[in-house]
PDB file of N, CA and C in Angstrom:
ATOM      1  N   UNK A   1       0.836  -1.188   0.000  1.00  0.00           N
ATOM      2  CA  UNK A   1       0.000   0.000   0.000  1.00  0.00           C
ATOM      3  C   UNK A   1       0.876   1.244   0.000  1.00  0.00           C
ATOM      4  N   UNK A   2       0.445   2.502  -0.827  1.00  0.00           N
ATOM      5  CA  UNK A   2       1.247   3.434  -0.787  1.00  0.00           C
ATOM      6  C   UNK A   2       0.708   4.778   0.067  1.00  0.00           C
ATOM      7  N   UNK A   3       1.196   5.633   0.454  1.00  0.00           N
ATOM      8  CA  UNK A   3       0.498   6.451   1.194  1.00  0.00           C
ATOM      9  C   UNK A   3       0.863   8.026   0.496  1.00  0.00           C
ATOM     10  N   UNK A   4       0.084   8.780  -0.179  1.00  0.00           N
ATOM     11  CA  UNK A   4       0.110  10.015  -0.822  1.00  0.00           C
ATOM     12  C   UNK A   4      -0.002  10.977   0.437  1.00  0.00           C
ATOM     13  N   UNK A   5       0.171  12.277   0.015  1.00  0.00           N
ATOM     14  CA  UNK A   5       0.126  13.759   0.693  1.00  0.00           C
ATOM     15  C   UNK A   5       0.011  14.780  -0.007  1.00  0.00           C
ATOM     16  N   UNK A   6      -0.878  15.626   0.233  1.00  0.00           N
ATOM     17  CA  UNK A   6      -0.946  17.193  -0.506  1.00  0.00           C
ATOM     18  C   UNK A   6      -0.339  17.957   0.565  1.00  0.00           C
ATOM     19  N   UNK A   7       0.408  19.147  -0.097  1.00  0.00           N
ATOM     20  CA  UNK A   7       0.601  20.508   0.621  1.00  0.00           C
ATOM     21  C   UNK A   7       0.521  21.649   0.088  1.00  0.00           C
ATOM     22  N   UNK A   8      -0.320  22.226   0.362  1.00  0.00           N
ATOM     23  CA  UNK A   8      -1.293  23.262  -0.914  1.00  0.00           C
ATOM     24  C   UNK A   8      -0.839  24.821  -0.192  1.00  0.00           C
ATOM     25  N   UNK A   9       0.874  25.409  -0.950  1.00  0.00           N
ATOM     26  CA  UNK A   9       0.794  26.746  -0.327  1.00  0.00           C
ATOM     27  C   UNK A   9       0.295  28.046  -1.289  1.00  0.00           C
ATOM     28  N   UNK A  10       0.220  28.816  -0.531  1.00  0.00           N
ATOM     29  CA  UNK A  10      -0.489  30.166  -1.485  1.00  0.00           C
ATOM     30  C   UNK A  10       0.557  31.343  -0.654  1.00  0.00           C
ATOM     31  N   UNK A  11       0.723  31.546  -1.871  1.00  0.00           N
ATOM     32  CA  UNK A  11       1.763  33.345  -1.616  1.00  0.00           C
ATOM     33  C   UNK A  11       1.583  33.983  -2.764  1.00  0.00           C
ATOM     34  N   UNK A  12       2.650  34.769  -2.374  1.00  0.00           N
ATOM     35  CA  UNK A  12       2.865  35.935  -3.282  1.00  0.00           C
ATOM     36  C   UNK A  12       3.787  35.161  -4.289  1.00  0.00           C
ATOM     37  N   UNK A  13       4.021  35.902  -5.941  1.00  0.00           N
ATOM     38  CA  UNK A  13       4.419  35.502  -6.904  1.00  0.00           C
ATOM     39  C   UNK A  13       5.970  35.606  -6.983  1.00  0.00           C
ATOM     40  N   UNK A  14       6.493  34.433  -6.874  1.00  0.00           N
ATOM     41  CA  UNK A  14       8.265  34.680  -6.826  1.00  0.00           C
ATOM     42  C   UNK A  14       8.923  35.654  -7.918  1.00  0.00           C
ATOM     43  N   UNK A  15       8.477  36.948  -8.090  1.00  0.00           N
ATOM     44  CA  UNK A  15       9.342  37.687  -9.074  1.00  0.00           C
ATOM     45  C   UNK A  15       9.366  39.139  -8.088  1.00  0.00           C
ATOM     46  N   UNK A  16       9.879  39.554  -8.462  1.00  0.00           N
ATOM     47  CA  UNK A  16      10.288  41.360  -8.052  1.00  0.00           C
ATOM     48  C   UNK A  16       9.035  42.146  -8.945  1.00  0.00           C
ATOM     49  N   UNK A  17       7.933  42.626  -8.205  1.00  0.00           N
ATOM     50  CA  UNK A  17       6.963  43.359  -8.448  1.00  0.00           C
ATOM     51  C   UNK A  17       6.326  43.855  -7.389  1.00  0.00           C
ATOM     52  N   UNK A  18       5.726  44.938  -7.852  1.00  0.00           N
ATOM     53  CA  UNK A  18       4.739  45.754  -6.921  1.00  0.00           C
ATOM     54  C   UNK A  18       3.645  46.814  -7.589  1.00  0.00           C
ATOM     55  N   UNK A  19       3.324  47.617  -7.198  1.00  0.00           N
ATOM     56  CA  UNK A  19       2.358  48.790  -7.460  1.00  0.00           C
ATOM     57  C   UNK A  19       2.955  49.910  -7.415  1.00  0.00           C
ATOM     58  N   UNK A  20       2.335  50.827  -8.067  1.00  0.00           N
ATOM     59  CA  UNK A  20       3.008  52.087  -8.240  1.00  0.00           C
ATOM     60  C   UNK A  20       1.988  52.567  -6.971  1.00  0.00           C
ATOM     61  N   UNK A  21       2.516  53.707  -5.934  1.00  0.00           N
ATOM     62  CA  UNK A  21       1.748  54.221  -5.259  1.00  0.00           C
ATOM     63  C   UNK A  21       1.281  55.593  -5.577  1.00  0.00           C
ATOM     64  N   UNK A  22      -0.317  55.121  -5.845  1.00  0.00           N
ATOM     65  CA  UNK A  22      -0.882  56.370  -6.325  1.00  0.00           C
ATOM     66  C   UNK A  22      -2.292  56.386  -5.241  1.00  0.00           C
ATOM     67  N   UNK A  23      -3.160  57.696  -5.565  1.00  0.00           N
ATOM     68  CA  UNK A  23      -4.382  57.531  -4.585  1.00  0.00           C
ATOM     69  C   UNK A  23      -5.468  56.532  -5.273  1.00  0.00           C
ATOM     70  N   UNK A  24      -5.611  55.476  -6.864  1.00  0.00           N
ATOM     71  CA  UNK A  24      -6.049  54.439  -7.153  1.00  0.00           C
ATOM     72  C   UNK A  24      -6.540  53.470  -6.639  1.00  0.00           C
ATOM     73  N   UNK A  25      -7.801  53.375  -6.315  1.00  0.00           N
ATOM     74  CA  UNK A  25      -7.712  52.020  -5.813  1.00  0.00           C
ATOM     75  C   UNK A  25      -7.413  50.739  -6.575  1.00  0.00           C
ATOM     76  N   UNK A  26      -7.126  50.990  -7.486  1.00  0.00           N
ATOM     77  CA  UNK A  26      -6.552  49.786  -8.542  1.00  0.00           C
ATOM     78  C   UNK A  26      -5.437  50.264  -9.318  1.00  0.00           C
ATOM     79  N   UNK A  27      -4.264  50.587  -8.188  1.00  0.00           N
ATOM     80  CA  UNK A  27      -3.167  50.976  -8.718  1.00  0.00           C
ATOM     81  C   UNK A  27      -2.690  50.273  -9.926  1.00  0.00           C
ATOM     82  N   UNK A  28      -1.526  50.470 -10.467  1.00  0.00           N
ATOM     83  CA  UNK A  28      -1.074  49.479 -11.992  1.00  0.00           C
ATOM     84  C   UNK A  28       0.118  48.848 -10.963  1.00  0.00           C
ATOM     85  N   UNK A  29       0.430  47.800 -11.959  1.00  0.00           N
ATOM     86  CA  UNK A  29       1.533  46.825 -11.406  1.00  0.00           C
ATOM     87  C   UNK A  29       2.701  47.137 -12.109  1.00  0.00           C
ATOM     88  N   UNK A  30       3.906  47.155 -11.269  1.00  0.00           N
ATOM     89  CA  UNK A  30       5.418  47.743 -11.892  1.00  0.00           C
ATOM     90  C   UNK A  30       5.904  46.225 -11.768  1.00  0.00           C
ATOM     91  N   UNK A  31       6.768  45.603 -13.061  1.00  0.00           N
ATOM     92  CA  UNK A  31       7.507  44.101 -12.694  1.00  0.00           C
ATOM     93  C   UNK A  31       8.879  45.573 -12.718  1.00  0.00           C
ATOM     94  N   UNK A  32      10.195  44.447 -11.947  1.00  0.00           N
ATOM     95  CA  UNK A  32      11.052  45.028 -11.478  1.00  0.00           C
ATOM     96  C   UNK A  32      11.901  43.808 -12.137  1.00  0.00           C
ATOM     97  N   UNK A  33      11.770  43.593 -13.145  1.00  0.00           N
ATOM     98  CA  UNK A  33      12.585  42.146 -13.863  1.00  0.00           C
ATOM     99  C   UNK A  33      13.928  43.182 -13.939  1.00  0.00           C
ATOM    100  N   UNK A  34      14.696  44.350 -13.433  1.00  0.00           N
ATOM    101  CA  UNK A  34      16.043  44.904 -13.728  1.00  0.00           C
ATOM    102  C   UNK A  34      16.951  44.270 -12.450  1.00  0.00           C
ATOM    103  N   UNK A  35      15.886  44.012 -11.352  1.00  0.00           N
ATOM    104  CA  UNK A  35      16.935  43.447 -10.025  1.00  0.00           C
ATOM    105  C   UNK A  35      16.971  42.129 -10.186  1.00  0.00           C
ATOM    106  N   UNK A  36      16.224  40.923 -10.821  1.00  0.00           N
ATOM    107  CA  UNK A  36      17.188  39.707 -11.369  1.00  0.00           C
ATOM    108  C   UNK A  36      16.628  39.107 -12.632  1.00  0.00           C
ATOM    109  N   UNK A  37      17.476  39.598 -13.631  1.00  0.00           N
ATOM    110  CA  UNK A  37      17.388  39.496 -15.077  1.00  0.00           C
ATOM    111  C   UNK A  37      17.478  37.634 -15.265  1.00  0.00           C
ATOM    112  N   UNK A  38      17.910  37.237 -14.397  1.00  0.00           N
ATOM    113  CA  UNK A  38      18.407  36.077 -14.604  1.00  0.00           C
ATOM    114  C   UNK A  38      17.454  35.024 -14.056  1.00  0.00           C
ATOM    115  N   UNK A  39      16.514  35.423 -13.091  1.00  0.00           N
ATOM    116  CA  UNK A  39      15.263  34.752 -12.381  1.00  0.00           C
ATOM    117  C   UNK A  39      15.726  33.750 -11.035  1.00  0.00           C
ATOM    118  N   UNK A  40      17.208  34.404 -10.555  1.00  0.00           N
ATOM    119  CA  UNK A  40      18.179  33.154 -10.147  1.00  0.00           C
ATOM    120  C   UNK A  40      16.853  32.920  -8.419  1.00  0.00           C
ATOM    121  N   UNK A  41      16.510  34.031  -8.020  1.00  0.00           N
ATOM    122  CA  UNK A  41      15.597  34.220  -7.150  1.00  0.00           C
ATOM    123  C   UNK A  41      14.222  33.158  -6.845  1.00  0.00           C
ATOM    124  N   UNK A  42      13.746  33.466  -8.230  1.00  0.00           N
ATOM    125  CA  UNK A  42      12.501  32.641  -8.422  1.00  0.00           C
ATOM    126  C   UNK A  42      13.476  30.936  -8.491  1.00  0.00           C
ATOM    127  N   UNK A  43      14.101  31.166  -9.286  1.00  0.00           N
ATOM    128  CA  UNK A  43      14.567  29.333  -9.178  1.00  0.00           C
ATOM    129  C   UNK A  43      15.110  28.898  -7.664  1.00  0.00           C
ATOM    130  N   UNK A  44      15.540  29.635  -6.725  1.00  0.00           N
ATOM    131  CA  UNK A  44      16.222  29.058  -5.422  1.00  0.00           C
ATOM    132  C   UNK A  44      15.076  29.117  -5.085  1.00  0.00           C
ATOM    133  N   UNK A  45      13.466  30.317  -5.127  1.00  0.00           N
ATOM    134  CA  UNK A  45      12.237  29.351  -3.902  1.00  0.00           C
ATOM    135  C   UNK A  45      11.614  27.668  -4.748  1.00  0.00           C
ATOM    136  N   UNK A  46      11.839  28.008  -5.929  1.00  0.00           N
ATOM    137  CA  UNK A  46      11.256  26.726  -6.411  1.00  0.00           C
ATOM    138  C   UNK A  46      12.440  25.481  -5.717  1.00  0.00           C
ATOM    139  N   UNK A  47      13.893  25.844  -5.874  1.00  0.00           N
ATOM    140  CA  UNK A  47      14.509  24.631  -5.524  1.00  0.00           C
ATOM    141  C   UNK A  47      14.318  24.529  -4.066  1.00  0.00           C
ATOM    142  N   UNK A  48      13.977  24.961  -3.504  1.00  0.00           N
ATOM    143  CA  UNK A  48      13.575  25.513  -1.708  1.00  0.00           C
ATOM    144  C   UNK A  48      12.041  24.575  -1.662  1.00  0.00           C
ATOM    145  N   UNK A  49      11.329  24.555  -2.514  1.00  0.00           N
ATOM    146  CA  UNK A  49      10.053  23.738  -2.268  1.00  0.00           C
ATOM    147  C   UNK A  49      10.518  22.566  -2.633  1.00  0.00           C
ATOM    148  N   UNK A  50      11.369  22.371  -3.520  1.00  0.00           N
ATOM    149  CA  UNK A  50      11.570  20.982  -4.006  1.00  0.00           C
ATOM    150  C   UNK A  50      12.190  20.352  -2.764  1.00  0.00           C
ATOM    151  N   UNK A  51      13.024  20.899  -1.998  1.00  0.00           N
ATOM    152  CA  UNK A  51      13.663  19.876  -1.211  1.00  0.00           C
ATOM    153  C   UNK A  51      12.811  19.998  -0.064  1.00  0.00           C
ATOM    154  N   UNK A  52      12.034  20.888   0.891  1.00  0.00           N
ATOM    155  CA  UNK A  52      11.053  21.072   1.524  1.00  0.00           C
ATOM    156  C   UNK A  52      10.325  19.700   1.396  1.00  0.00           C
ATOM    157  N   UNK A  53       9.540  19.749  -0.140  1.00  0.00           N
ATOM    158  CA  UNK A  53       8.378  19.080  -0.116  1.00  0.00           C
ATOM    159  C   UNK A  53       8.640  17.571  -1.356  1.00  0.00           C
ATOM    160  N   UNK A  54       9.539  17.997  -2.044  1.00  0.00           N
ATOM    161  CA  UNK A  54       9.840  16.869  -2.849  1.00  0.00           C
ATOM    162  C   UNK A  54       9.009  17.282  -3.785  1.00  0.00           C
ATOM    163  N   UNK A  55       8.777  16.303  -4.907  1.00  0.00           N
ATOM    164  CA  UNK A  55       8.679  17.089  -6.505  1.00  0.00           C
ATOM    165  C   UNK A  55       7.212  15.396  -6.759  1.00  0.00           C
ATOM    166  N   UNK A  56       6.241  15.937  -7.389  1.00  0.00           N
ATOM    167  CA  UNK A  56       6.473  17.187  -8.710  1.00  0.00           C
ATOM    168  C   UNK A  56       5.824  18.329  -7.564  1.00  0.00           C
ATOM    169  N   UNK A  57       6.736  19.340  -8.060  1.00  0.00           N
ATOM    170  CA  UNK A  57       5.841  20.493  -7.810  1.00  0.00           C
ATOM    171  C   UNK A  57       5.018  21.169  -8.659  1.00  0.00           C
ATOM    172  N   UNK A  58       3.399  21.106  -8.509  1.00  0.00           N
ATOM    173  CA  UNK A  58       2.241  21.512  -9.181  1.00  0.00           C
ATOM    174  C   UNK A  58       2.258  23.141  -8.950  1.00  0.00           C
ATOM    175  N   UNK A  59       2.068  23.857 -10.141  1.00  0.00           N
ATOM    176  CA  UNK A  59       1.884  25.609 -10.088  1.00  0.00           C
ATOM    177  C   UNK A  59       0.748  25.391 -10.200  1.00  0.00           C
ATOM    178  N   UNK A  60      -0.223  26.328 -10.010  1.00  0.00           N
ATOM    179  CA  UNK A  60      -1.585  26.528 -10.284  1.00  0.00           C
ATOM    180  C   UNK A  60      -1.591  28.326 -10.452  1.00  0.00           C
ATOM    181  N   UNK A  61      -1.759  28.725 -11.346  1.00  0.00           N
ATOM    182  CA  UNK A  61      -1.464  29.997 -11.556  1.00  0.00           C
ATOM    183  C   UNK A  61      -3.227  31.167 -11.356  1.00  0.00           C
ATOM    184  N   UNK A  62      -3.187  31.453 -10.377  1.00  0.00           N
ATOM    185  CA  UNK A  62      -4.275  32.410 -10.055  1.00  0.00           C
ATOM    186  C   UNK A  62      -4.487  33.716 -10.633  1.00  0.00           C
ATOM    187  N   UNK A  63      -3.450  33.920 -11.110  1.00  0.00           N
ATOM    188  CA  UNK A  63      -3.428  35.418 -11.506  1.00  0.00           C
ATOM    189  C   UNK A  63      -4.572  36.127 -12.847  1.00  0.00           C
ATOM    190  N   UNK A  64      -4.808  36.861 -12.525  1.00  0.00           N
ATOM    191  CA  UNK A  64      -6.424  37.522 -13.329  1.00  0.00           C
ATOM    192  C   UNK A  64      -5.291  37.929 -14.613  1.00  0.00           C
ATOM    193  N   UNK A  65      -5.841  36.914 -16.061  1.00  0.00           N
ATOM    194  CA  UNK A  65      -4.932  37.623 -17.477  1.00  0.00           C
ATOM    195  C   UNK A  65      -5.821  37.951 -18.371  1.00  0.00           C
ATOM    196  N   UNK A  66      -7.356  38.592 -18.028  1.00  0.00           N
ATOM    197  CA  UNK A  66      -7.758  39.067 -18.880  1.00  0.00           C
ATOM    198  C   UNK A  66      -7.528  40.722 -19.432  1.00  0.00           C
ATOM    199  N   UNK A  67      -7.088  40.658 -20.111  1.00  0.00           N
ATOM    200  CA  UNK A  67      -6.454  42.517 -20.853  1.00  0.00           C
ATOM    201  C   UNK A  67      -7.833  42.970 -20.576  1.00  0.00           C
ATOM    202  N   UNK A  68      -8.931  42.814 -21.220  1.00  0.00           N
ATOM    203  CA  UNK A  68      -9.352  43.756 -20.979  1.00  0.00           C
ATOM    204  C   UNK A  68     -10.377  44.233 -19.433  1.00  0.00           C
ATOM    205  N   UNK A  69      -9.968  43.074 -18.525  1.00  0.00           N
ATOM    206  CA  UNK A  69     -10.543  43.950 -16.971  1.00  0.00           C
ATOM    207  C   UNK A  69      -9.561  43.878 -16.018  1.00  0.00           C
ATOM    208  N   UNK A  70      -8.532  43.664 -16.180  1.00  0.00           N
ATOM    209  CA  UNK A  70      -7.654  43.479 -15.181  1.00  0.00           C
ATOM    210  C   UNK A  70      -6.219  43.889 -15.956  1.00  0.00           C
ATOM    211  N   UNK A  71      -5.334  44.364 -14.677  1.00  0.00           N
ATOM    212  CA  UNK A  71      -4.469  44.759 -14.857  1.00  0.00           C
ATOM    213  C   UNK A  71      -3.227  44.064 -14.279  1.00  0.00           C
ATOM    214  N   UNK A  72      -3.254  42.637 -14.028  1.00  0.00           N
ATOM    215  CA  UNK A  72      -2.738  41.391 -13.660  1.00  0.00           C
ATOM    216  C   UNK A  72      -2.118  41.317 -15.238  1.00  0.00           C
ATOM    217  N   UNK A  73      -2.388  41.381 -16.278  1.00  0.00           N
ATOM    218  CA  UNK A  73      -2.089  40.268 -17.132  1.00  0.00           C
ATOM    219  C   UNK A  73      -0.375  40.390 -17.473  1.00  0.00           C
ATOM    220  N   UNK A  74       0.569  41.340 -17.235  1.00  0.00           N
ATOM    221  CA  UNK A  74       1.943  41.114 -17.463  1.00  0.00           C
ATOM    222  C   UNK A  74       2.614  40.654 -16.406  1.00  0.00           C
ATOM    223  N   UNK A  75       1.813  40.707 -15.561  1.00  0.00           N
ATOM    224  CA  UNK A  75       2.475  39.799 -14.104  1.00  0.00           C
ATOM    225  C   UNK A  75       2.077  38.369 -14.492  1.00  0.00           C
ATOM    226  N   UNK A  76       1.311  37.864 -14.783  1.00  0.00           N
ATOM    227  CA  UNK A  76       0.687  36.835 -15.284  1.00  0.00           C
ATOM    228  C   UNK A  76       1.556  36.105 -16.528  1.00  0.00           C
ATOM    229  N   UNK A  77       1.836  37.094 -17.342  1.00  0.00           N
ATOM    230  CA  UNK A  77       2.624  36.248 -18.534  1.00  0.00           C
ATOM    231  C   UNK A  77       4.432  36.037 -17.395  1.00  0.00           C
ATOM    232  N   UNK A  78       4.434  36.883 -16.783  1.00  0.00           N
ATOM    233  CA  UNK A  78       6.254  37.346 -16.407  1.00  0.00           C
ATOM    234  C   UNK A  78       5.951  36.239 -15.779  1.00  0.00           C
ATOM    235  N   UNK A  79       5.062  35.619 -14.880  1.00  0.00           N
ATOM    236  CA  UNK A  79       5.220  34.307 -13.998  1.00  0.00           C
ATOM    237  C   UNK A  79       5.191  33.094 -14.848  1.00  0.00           C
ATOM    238  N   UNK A  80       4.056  32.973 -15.856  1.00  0.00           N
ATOM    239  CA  UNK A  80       4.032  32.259 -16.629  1.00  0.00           C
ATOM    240  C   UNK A  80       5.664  32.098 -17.644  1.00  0.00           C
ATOM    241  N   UNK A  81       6.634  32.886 -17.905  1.00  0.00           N
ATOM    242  CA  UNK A  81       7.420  32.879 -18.261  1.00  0.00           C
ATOM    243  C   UNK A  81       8.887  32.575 -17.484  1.00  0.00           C
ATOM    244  N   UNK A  82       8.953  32.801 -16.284  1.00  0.00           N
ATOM    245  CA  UNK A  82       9.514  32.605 -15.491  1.00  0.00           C
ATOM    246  C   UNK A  82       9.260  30.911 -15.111  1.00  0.00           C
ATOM    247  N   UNK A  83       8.290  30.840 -14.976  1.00  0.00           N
ATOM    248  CA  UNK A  83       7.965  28.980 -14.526  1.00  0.00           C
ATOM    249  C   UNK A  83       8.702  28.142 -15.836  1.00  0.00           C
ATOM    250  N   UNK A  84       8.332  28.374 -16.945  1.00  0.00           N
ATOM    251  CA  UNK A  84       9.261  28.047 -18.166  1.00  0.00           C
ATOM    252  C   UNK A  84      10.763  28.056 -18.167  1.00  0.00           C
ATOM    253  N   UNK A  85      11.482  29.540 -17.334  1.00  0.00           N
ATOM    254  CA  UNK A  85      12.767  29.426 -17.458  1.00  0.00           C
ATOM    255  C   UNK A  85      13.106  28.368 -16.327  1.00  0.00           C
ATOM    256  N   UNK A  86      12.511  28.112 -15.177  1.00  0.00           N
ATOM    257  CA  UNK A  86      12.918  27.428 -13.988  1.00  0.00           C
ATOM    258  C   UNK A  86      13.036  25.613 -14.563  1.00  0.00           C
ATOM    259  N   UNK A  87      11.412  25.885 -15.195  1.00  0.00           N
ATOM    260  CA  UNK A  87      11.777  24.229 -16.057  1.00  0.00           C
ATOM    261  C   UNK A  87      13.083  23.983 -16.872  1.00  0.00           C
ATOM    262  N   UNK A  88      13.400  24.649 -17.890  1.00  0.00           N
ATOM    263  CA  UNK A  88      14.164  24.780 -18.902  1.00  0.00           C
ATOM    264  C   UNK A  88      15.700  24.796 -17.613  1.00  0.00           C
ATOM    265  N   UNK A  89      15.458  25.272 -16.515  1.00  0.00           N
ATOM    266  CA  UNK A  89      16.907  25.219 -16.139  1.00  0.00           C
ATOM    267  C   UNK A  89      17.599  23.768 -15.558  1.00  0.00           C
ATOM    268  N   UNK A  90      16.282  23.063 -14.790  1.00  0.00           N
ATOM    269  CA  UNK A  90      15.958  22.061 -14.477  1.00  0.00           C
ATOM    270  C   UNK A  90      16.033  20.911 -15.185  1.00  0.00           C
ATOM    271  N   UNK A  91      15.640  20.973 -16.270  1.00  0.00           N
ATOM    272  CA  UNK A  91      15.950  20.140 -17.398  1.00  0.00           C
ATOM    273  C   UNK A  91      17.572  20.074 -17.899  1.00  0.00           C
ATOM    274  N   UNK A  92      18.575  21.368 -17.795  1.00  0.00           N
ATOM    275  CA  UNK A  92      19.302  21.265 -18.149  1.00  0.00           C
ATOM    276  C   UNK A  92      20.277  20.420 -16.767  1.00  0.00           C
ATOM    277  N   UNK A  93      20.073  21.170 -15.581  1.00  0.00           N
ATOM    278  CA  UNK A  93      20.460  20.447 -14.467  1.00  0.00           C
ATOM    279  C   UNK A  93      20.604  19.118 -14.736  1.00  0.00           C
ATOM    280  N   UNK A  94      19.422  18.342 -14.901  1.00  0.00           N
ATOM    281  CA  UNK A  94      19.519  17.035 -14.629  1.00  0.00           C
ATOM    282  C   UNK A  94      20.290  16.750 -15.820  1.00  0.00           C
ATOM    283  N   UNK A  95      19.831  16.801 -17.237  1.00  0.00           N
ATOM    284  CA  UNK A  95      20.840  16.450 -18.423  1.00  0.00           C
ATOM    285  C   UNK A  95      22.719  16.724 -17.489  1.00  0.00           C
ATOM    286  N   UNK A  96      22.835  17.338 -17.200  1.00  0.00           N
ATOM    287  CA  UNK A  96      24.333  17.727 -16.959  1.00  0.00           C
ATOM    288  C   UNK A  96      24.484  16.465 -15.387  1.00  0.00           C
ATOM    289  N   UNK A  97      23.841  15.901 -14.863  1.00  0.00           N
ATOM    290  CA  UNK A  97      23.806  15.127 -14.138  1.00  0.00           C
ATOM    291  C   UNK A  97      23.772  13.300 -14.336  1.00  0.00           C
ATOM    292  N   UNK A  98      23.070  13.430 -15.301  1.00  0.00           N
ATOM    293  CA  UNK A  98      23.470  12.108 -15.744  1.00  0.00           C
ATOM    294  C   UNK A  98      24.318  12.017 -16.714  1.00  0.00           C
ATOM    295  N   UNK A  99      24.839  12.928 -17.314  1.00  0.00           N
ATOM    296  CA  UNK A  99      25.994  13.266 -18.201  1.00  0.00           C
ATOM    297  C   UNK A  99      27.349  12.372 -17.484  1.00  0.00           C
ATOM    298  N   UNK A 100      27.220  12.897 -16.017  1.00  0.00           N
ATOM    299  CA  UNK A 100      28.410  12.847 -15.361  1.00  0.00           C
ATOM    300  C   UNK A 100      28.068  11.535 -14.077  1.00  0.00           C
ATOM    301  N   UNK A 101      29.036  10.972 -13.851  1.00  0.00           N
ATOM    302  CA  UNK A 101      28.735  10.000 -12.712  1.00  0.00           C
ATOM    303  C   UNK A 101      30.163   9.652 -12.053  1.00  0.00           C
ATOM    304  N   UNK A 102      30.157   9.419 -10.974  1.00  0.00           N
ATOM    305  CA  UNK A 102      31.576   9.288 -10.264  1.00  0.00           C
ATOM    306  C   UNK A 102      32.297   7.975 -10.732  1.00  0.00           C
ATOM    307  N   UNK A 103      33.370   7.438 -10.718  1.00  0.00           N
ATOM    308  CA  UNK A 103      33.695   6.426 -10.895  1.00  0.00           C
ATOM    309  C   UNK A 103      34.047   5.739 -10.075  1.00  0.00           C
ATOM    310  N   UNK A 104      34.046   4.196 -10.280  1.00  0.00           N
ATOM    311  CA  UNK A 104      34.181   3.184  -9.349  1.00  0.00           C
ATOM    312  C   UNK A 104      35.184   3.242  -8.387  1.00  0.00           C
ATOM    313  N   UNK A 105      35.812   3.726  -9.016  1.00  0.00           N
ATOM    314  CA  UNK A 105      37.249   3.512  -7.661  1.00  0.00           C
ATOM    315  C   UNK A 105      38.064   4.872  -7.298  1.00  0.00           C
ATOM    316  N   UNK A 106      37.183   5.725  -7.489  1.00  0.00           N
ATOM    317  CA  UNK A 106      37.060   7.228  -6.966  1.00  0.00           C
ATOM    318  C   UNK A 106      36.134   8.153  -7.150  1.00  0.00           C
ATOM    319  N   UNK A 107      36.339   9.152  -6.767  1.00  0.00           N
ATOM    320  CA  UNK A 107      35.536  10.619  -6.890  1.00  0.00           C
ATOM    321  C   UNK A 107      35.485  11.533  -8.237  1.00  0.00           C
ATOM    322  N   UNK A 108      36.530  11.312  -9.244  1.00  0.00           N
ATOM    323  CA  UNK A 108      36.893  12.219 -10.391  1.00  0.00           C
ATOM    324  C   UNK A 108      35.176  11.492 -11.252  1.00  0.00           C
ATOM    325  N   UNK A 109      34.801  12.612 -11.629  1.00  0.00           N
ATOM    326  CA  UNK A 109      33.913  11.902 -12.889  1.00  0.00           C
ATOM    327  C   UNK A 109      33.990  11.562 -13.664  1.00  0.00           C
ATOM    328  N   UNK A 110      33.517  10.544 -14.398  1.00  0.00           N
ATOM    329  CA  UNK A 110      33.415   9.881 -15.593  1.00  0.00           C
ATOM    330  C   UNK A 110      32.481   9.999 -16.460  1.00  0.00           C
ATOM    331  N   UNK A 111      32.154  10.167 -17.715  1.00  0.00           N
ATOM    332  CA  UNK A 111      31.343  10.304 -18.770  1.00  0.00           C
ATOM    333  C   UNK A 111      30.371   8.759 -18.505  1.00  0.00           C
ATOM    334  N   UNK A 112      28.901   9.125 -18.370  1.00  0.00           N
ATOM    335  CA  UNK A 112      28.205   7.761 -18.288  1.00  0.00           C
ATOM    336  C   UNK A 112      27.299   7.618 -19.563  1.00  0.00           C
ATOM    337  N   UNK A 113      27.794   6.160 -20.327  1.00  0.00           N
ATOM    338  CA  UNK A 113      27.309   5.805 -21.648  1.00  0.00           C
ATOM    339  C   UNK A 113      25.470   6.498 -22.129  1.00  0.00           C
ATOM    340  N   UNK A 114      25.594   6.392 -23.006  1.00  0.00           N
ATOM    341  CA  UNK A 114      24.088   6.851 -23.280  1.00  0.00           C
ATOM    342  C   UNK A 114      23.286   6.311 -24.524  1.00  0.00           C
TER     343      UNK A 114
END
């Protein structure tokens, strides 16, 4: 018999954003993609859940992307785009991991057949 688990968290969106402060009650949204061009941020909380909670980790993306009533929708694509680079990095991770494997009668790596 196997025994499953959910852990269902809700936050805020792993990128650098906010609101412009105006007297609006539906201020506009500023992304701040200039403080990490690279997303290295968003990939350490994703690798932070992975070892937390173990994988797969399921996104469920809440964010309102309709253009024309909401003003969510470039936060919406920047997350949606960002979850893509975290895969794509992930993918390369592991490729570069089974690439490499220690060898039998030490620590130096060895190229493992494919």
């Amino acid at each position: 018999r196997g025994v499953a688990s959910i852990v269902q968290l809700r936050g805020s969106i792993p990128l650098f954003w906010g609101h412009i402060n105006t007297v609006s009650p539906k201020p506009d949204l500023v992304l701040h993609s200039e403080v990490d061009p690279s997303l290295n941020s968003t990939k350490l909380h994703f690798d932070d859940l992975t070892k937390r909670y173990g994988s797969p980790i399921v996104v469920l993306n809440l964010v309102r992307d309709n253009p024309e009533t909401h003003k969510e929708v470039p936060l919406a694509r920047a997350f949606e785009g960002a979850i893509a680079h975290v895969q794509s990095l992930w993918h390369q991770e592991d490729a570069a991991a089974t690439a490499v494997a220690p060898s039998p009668g030490g620590s130096s790596p060895t190229p493992t057949p494919t």
